[in-house]
Protein backbone atom coordinates (compact mmCIF):
# COMPACT_ATOMS: atom_id res chain seq x y z
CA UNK A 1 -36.52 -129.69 -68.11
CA UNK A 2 -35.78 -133.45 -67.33
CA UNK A 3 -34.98 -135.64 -70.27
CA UNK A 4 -38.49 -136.44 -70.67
CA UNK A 5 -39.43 -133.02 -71.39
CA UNK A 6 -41.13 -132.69 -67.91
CA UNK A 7 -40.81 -130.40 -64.79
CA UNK A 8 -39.89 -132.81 -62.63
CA UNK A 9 -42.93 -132.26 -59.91
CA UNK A 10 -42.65 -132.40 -55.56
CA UNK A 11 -40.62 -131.29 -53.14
CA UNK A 12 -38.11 -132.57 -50.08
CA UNK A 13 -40.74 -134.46 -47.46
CA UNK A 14 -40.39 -135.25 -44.19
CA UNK A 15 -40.69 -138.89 -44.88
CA UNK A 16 -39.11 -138.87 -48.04
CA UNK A 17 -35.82 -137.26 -46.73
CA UNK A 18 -35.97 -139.71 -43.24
CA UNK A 19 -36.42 -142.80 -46.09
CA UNK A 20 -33.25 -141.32 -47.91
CA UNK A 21 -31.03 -141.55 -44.53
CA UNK A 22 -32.76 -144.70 -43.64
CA UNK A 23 -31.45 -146.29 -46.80
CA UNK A 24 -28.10 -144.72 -46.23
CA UNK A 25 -27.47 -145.76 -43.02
CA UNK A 26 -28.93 -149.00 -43.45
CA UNK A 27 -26.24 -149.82 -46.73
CA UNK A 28 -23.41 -149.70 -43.29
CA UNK A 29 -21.30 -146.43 -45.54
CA UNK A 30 -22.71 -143.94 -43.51
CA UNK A 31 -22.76 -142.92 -40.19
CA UNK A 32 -26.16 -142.54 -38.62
CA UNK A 33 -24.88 -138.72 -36.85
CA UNK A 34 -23.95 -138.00 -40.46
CA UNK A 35 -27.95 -136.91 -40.85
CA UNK A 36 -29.26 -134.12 -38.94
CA UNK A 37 -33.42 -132.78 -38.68
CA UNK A 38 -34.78 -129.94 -38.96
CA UNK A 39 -38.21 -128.10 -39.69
CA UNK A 40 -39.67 -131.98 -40.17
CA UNK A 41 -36.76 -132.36 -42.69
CA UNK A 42 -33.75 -135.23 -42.47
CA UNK A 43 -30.55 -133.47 -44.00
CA UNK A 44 -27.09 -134.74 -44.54
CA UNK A 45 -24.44 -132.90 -42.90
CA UNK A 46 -22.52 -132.13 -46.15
CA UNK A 47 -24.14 -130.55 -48.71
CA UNK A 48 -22.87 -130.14 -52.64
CA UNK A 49 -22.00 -126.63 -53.82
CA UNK A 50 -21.22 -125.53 -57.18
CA UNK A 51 -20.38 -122.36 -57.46
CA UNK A 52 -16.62 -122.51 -59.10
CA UNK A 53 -15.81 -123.75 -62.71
CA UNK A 54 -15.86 -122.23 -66.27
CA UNK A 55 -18.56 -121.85 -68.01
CA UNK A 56 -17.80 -124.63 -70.61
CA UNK A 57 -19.14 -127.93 -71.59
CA UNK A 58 -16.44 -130.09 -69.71
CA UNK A 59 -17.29 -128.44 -66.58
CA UNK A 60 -21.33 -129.05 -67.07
CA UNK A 61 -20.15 -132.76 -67.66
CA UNK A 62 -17.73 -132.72 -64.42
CA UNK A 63 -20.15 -131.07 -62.06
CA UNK A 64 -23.33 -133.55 -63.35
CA UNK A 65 -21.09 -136.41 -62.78
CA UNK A 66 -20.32 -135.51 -59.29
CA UNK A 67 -23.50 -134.59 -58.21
CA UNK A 68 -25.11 -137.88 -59.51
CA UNK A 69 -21.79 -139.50 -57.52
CA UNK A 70 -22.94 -137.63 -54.54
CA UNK A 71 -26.30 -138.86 -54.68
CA UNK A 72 -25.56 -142.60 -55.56
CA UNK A 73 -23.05 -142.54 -51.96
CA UNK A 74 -26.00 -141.86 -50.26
CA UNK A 75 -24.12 -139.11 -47.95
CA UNK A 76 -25.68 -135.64 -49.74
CA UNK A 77 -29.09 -135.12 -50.02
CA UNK A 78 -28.74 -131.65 -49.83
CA UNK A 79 -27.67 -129.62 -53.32
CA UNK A 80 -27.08 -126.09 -53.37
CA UNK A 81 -26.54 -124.11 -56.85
CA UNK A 82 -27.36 -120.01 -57.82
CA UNK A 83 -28.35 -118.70 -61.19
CA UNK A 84 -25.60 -116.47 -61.29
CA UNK A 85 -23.36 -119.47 -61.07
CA UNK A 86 -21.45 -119.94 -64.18
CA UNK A 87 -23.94 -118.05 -65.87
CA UNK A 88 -27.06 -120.21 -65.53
CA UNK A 89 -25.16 -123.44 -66.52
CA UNK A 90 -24.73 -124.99 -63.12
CA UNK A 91 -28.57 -124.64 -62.24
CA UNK A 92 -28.70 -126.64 -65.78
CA UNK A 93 -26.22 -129.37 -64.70
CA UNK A 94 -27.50 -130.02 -60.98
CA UNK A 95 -30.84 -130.21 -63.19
CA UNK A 96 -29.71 -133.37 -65.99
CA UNK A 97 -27.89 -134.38 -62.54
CA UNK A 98 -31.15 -134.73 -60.99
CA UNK A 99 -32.87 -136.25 -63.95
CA UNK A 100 -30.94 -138.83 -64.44
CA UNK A 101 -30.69 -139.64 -60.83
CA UNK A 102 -34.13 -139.96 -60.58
CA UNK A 103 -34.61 -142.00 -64.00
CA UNK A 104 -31.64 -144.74 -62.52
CA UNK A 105 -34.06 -144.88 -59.53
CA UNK A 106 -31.22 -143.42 -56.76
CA UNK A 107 -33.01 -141.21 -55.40
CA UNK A 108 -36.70 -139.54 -55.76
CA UNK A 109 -37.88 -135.84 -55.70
CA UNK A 110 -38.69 -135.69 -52.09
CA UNK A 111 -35.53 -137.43 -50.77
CA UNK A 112 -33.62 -134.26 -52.00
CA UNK A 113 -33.10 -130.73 -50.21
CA UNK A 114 -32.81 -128.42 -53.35
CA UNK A 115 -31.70 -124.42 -53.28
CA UNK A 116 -30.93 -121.89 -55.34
CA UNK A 117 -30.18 -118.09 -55.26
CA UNK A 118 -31.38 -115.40 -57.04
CA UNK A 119 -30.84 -111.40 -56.76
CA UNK A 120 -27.30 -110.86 -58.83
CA UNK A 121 -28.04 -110.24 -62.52
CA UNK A 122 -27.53 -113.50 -64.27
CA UNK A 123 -26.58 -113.51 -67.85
CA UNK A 124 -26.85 -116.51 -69.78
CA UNK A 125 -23.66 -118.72 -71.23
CA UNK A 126 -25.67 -120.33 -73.92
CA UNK A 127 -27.63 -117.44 -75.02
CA UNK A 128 -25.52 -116.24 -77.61
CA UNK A 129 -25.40 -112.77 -76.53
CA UNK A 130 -22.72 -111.07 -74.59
CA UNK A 131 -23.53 -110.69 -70.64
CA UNK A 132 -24.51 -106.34 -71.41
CA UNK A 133 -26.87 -107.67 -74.68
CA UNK A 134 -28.76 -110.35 -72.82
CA UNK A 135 -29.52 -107.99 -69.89
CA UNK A 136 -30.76 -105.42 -71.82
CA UNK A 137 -32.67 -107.65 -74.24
CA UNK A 138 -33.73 -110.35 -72.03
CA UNK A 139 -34.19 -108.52 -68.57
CA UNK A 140 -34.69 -104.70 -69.41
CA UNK A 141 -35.89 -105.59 -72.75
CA UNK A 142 -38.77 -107.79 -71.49
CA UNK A 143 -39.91 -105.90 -68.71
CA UNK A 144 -38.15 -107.97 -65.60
CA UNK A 145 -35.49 -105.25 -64.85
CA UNK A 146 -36.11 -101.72 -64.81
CA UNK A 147 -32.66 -99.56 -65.28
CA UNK A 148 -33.63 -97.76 -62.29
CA UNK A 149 -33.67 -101.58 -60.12
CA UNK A 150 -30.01 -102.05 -60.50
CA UNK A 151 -27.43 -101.38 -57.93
CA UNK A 152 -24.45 -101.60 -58.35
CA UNK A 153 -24.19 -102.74 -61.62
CA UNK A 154 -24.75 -106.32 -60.16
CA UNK A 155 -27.84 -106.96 -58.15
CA UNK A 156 -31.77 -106.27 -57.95
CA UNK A 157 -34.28 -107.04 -55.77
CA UNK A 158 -37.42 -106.29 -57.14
CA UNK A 159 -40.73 -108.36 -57.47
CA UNK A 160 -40.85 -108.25 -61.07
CA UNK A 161 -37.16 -109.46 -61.20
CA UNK A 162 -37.38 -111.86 -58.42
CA UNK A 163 -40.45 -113.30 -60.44
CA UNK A 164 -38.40 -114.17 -63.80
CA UNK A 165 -35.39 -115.42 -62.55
CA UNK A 166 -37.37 -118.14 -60.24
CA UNK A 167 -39.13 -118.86 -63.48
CA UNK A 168 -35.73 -119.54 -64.78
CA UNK A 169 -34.28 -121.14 -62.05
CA UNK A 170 -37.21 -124.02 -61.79
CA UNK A 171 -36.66 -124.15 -65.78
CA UNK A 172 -32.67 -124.46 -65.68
CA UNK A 173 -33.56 -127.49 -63.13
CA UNK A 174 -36.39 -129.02 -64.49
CA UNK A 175 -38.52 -128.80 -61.09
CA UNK A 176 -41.74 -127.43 -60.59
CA UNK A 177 -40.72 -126.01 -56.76
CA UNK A 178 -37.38 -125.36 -55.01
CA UNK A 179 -37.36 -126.41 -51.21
CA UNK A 180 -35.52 -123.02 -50.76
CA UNK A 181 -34.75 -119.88 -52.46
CA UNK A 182 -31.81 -117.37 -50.98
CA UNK A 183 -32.29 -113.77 -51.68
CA UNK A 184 -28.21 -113.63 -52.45
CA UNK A 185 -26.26 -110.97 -51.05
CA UNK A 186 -29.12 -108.72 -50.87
CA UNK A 187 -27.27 -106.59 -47.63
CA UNK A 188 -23.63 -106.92 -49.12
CA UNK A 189 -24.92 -105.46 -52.40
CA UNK A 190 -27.37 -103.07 -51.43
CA UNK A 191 -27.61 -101.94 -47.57
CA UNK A 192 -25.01 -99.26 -47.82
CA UNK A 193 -25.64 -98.38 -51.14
CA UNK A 194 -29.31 -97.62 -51.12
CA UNK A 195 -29.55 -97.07 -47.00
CA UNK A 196 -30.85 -98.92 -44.61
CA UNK A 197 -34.92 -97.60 -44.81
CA UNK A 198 -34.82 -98.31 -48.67
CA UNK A 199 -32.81 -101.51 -48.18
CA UNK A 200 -35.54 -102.90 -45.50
CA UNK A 201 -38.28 -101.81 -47.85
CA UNK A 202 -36.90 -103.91 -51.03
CA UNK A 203 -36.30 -106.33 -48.44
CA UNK A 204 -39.89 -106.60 -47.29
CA UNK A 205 -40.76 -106.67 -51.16
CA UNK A 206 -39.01 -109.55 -51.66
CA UNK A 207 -40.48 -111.65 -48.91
CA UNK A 208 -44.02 -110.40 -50.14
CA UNK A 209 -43.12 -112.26 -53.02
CA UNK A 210 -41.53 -115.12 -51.97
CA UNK A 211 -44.81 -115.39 -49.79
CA UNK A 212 -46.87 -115.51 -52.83
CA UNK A 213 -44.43 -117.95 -54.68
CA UNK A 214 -45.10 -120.15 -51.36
CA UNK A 215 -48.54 -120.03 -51.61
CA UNK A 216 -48.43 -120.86 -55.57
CA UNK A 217 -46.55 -124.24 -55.03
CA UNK A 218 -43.32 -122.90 -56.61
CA UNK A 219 -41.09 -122.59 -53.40
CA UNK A 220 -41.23 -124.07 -50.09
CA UNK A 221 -38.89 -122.20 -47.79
CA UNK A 222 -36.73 -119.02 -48.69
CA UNK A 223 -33.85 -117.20 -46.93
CA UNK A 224 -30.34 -115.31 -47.13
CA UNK A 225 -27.74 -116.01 -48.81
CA UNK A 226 -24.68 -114.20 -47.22
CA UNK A 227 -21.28 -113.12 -47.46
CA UNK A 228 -20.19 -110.93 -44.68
CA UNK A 229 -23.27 -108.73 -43.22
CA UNK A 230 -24.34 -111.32 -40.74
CA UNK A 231 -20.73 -111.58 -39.27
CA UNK A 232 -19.70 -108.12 -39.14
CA UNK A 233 -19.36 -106.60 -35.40
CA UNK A 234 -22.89 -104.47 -34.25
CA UNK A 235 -22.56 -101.17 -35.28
CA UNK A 236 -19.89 -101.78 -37.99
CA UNK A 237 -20.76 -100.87 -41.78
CA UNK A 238 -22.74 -103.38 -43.25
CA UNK A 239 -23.92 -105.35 -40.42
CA UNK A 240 -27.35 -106.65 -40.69
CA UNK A 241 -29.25 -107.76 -37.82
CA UNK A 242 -31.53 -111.14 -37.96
CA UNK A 243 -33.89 -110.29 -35.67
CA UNK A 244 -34.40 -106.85 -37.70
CA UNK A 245 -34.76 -109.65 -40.49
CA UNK A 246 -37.10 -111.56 -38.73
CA UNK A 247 -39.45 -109.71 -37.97
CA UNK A 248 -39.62 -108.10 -41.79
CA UNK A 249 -40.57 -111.89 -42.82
CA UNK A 250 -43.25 -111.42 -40.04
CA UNK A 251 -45.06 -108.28 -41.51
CA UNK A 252 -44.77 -110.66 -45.02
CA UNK A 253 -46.11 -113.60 -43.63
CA UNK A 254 -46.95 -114.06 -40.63
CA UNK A 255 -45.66 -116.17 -37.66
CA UNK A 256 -45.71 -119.37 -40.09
CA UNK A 257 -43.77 -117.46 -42.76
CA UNK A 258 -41.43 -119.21 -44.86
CA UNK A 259 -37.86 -117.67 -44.08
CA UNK A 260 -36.26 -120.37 -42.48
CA UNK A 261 -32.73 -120.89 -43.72
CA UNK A 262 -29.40 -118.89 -43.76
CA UNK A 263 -26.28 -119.28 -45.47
CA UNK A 264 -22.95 -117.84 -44.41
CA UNK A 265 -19.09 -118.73 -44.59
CA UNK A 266 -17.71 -120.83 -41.82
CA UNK A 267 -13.97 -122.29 -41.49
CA UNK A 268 -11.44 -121.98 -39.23
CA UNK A 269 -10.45 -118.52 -41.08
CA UNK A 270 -13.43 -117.21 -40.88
CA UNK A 271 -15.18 -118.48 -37.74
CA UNK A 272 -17.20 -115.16 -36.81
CA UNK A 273 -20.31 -117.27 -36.60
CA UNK A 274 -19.31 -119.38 -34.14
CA UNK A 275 -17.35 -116.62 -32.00
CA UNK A 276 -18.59 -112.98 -32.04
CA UNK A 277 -21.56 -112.61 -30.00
CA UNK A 278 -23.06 -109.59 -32.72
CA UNK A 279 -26.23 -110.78 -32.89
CA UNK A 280 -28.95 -109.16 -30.60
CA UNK A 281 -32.19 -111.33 -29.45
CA UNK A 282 -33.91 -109.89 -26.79
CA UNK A 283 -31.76 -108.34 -24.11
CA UNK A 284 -29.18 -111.12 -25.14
CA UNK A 285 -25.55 -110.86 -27.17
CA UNK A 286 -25.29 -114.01 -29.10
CA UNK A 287 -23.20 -115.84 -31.96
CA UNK A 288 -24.81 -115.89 -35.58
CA UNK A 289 -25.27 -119.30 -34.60
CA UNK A 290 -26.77 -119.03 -31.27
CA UNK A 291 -29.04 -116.80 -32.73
CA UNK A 292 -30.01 -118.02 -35.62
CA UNK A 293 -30.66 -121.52 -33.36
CA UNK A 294 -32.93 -119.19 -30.97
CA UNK A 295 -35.00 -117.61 -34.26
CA UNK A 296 -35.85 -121.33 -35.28
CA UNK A 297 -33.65 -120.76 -38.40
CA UNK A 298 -31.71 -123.52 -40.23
CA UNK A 299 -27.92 -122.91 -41.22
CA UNK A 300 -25.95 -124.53 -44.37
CA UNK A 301 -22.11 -122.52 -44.61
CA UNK A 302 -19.71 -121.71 -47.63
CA UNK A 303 -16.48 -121.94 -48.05
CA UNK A 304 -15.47 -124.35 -45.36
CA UNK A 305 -12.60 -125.34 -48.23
CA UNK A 306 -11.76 -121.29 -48.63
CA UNK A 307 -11.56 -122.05 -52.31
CA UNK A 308 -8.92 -124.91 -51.72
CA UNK A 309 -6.61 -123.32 -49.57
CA UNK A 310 -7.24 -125.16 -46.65
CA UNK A 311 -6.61 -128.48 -48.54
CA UNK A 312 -3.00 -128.31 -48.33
CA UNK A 313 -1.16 -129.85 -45.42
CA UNK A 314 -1.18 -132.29 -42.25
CA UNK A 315 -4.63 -132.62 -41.33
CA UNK A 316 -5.80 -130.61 -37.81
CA UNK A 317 -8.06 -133.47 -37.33
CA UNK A 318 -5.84 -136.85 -36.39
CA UNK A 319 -6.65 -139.53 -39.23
CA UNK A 320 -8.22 -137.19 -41.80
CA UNK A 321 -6.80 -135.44 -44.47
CA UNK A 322 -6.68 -131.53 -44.86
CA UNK A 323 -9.55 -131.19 -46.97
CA UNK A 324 -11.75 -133.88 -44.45
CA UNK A 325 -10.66 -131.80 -41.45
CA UNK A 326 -11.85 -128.91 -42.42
CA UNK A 327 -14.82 -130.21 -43.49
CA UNK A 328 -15.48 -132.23 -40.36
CA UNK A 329 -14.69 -128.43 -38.36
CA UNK A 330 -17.77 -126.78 -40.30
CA UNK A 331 -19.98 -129.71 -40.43
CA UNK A 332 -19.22 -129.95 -36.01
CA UNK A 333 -20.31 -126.27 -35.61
CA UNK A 334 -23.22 -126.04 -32.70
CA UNK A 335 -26.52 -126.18 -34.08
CA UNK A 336 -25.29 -126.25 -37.66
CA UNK A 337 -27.09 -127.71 -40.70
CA UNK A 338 -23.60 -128.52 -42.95
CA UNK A 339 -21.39 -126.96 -45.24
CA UNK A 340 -21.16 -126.91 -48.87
CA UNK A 341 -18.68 -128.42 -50.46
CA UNK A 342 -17.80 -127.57 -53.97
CA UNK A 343 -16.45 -131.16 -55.72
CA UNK A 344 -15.83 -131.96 -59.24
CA UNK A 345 -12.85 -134.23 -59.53
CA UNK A 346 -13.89 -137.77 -58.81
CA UNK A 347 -10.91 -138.09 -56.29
CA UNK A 348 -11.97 -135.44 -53.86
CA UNK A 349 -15.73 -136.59 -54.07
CA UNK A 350 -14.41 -139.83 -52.74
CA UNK A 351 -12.59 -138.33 -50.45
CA UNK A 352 -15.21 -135.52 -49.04
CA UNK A 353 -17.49 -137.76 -48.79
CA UNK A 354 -15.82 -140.53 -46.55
CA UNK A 355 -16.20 -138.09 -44.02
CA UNK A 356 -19.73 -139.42 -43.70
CA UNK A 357 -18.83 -142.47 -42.16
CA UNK A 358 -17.43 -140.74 -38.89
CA UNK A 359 -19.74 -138.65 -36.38
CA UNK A 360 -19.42 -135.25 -36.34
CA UNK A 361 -16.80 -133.85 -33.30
CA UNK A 362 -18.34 -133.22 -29.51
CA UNK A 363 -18.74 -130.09 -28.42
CA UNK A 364 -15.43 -129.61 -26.42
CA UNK A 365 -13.36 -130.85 -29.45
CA UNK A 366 -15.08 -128.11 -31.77
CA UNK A 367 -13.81 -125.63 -29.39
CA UNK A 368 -10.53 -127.21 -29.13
CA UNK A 369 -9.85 -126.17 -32.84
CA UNK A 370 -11.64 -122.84 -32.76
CA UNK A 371 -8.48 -122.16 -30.84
């Protein structure tokens, strides 16, 4: 809950989001190709992750502090966080992040572009108990989780689970409505495990429900958070087709349904989504990218650091750093959204975010560095 005590109501708006890159652009700090649109929306071509971190008090502190510094630069309006991140406590400090944003007057509700993942059990740091108590007292104990809706050890995918952790999600960040929910790692965890049949079944669940959570005001847009299945070669273990996908979130809700984004790793180590045609539309072999372009789906990427190791070194961009290079790679990808950048120390929040004062590479200079 905000400071206030109060679900902090709305949602990312089309006119709120083109205001927020209005006033950006307008302060001379940012470039105007720093903002792309999609789906009505105006969307900053890096994004905030915060998926890394301990689950202590000084990180809350240090991950708050750079997502309010994000926000005041006025070159992220897009925040991405999970439940399962360090147990529950970084949906809590995007949310005091956001609240105190908002009570400085920065930015407003419907500037921002806010998601979150659910689907990997998600223990709570502050709870007290140990990760095995609170699932079977809080999840199993209450009803959410049946024994029988675990796989793995790790994930579930069922309505009534799907249904409490977005009630704890919108609590940990003191909204009333996410602009998008990721079903997270849903293939990776399950598809082989539980087949493909059963796997396409849950999946179909799930949208049903994210459907309903649609039509109840509590989501806007939902999608899939990924690791590997989307990037794997057809007919390799694992590999999950998005049209297959698709047309599941068809049968759930129709041809305006709300699965719109995907999320996916994308550096210069792991460029699959910008090279292997292994996605089948139609008679046509396309890229991830392509393909997810041609399905009318929106695309934010992981990793573009790879967890820091691409932050050592000469730059392969001339005049940026390591770090801004490969950021400036991911956030050039065709028909790409941005990547997610994980920042806590002051220093590299200054310094990933400079990169919004320079467009975005052409075309032929992307392709130059896929090699």
């Amino acid at each position: 809950m905000s400071s206030t005590g109060r679900e902090v109501a709305g949602h990312a708006t089309e006119e709120g989001t083109r205001e927020f890159a209005q006033r950006a652009v307008g302060t001379g700090k940012v470039s105007a190709e720093h903002f792309r649109t999609f789906g009505g929306l105006t969307v900053s071509s890096l994004g905030m992750g915060t998926y890394l971190g301990n689950s202590d008090a000084r990180t809350d502190g240090a991950v708050e502090d750079a997502v309010l510094s994000s926000l005041r630069t006025g070159a992220v309006n897009v925040l991405d966080t999970a439940i399962n991140y360090r147990y529950q406590r970084a949906e809590r400090s995007v949310g005091r992040a956001l609240t105190r944003a908002i009570e400085q007057g920065l930015v407003s509700r419907q500037h921002l572009l806010i998601s979150t993942k659910n689907g990997y059990l998600a223990p709570d740091a502050e709870s007290g108990l140990s990760p095995r108590d609170y699932v079977q007292q809080e999840l199993i104990g209450t009803g959410a989780l049946t024994p029988q809706d675990i796989v793995g050890g790790s994930h579930a995918m069922s309505r009534n689970y799907l249904r409490d952790q977005l009630a704890r999600s919108l609590r940990n960040l003191g909204v009333s409505c996410v602009d998008l929910l990721y079903l997270h790692n849903a293939a990776e965890a399950q598809l082989e495990e539980v087949g493909k049949k059963v796997f396409f079944e849950r999946l179909r669940g799930a949208f049903d429900f994210f459907e309903e959570a649609r039509r109840k005001g509590r989501l806007v847009s939902y999608g899939l958070a990924t690791w590997d299945s989307l990037r794997k070669a057809r007919g390799e273990t694992g590999h999950l087709s998005l049209d297959e996908v698709v047309r599941v979130a068809e049968e759930a809700g129709g041809k305006e349904h709300g699965f719109r984004f995907l999320q996916f790793p994308l550096n210069r180590m792991m460029a699959e989504a910008a090279t292997l045609r292994n996605q089948r539309v139609g008679e046509d072999r396309m890229t991830l990218l392509d393909a997810a372009h041609h399905l009318r789906l929106g695309t934010f990427s992981s990793v573009p650091l790879l967890q820091g190791e691409l932050c050592h070194g000469p730059g392969s961009v001339p005049g940026l750093s390591a770090s801004q290079s490969a950021l400036q790679f991911a956030r050039s990808a065709p028909h790409h959204l941005a990547p997610l950048v994980g920042q806590k120390d002051p220093a590299h929040v200054e310094e990933n975010l400079a990169l919004s004062r320079r467009s975005p590479l052409g075309s032929e200079e992307f392709s130059q560095l896929l090699g």
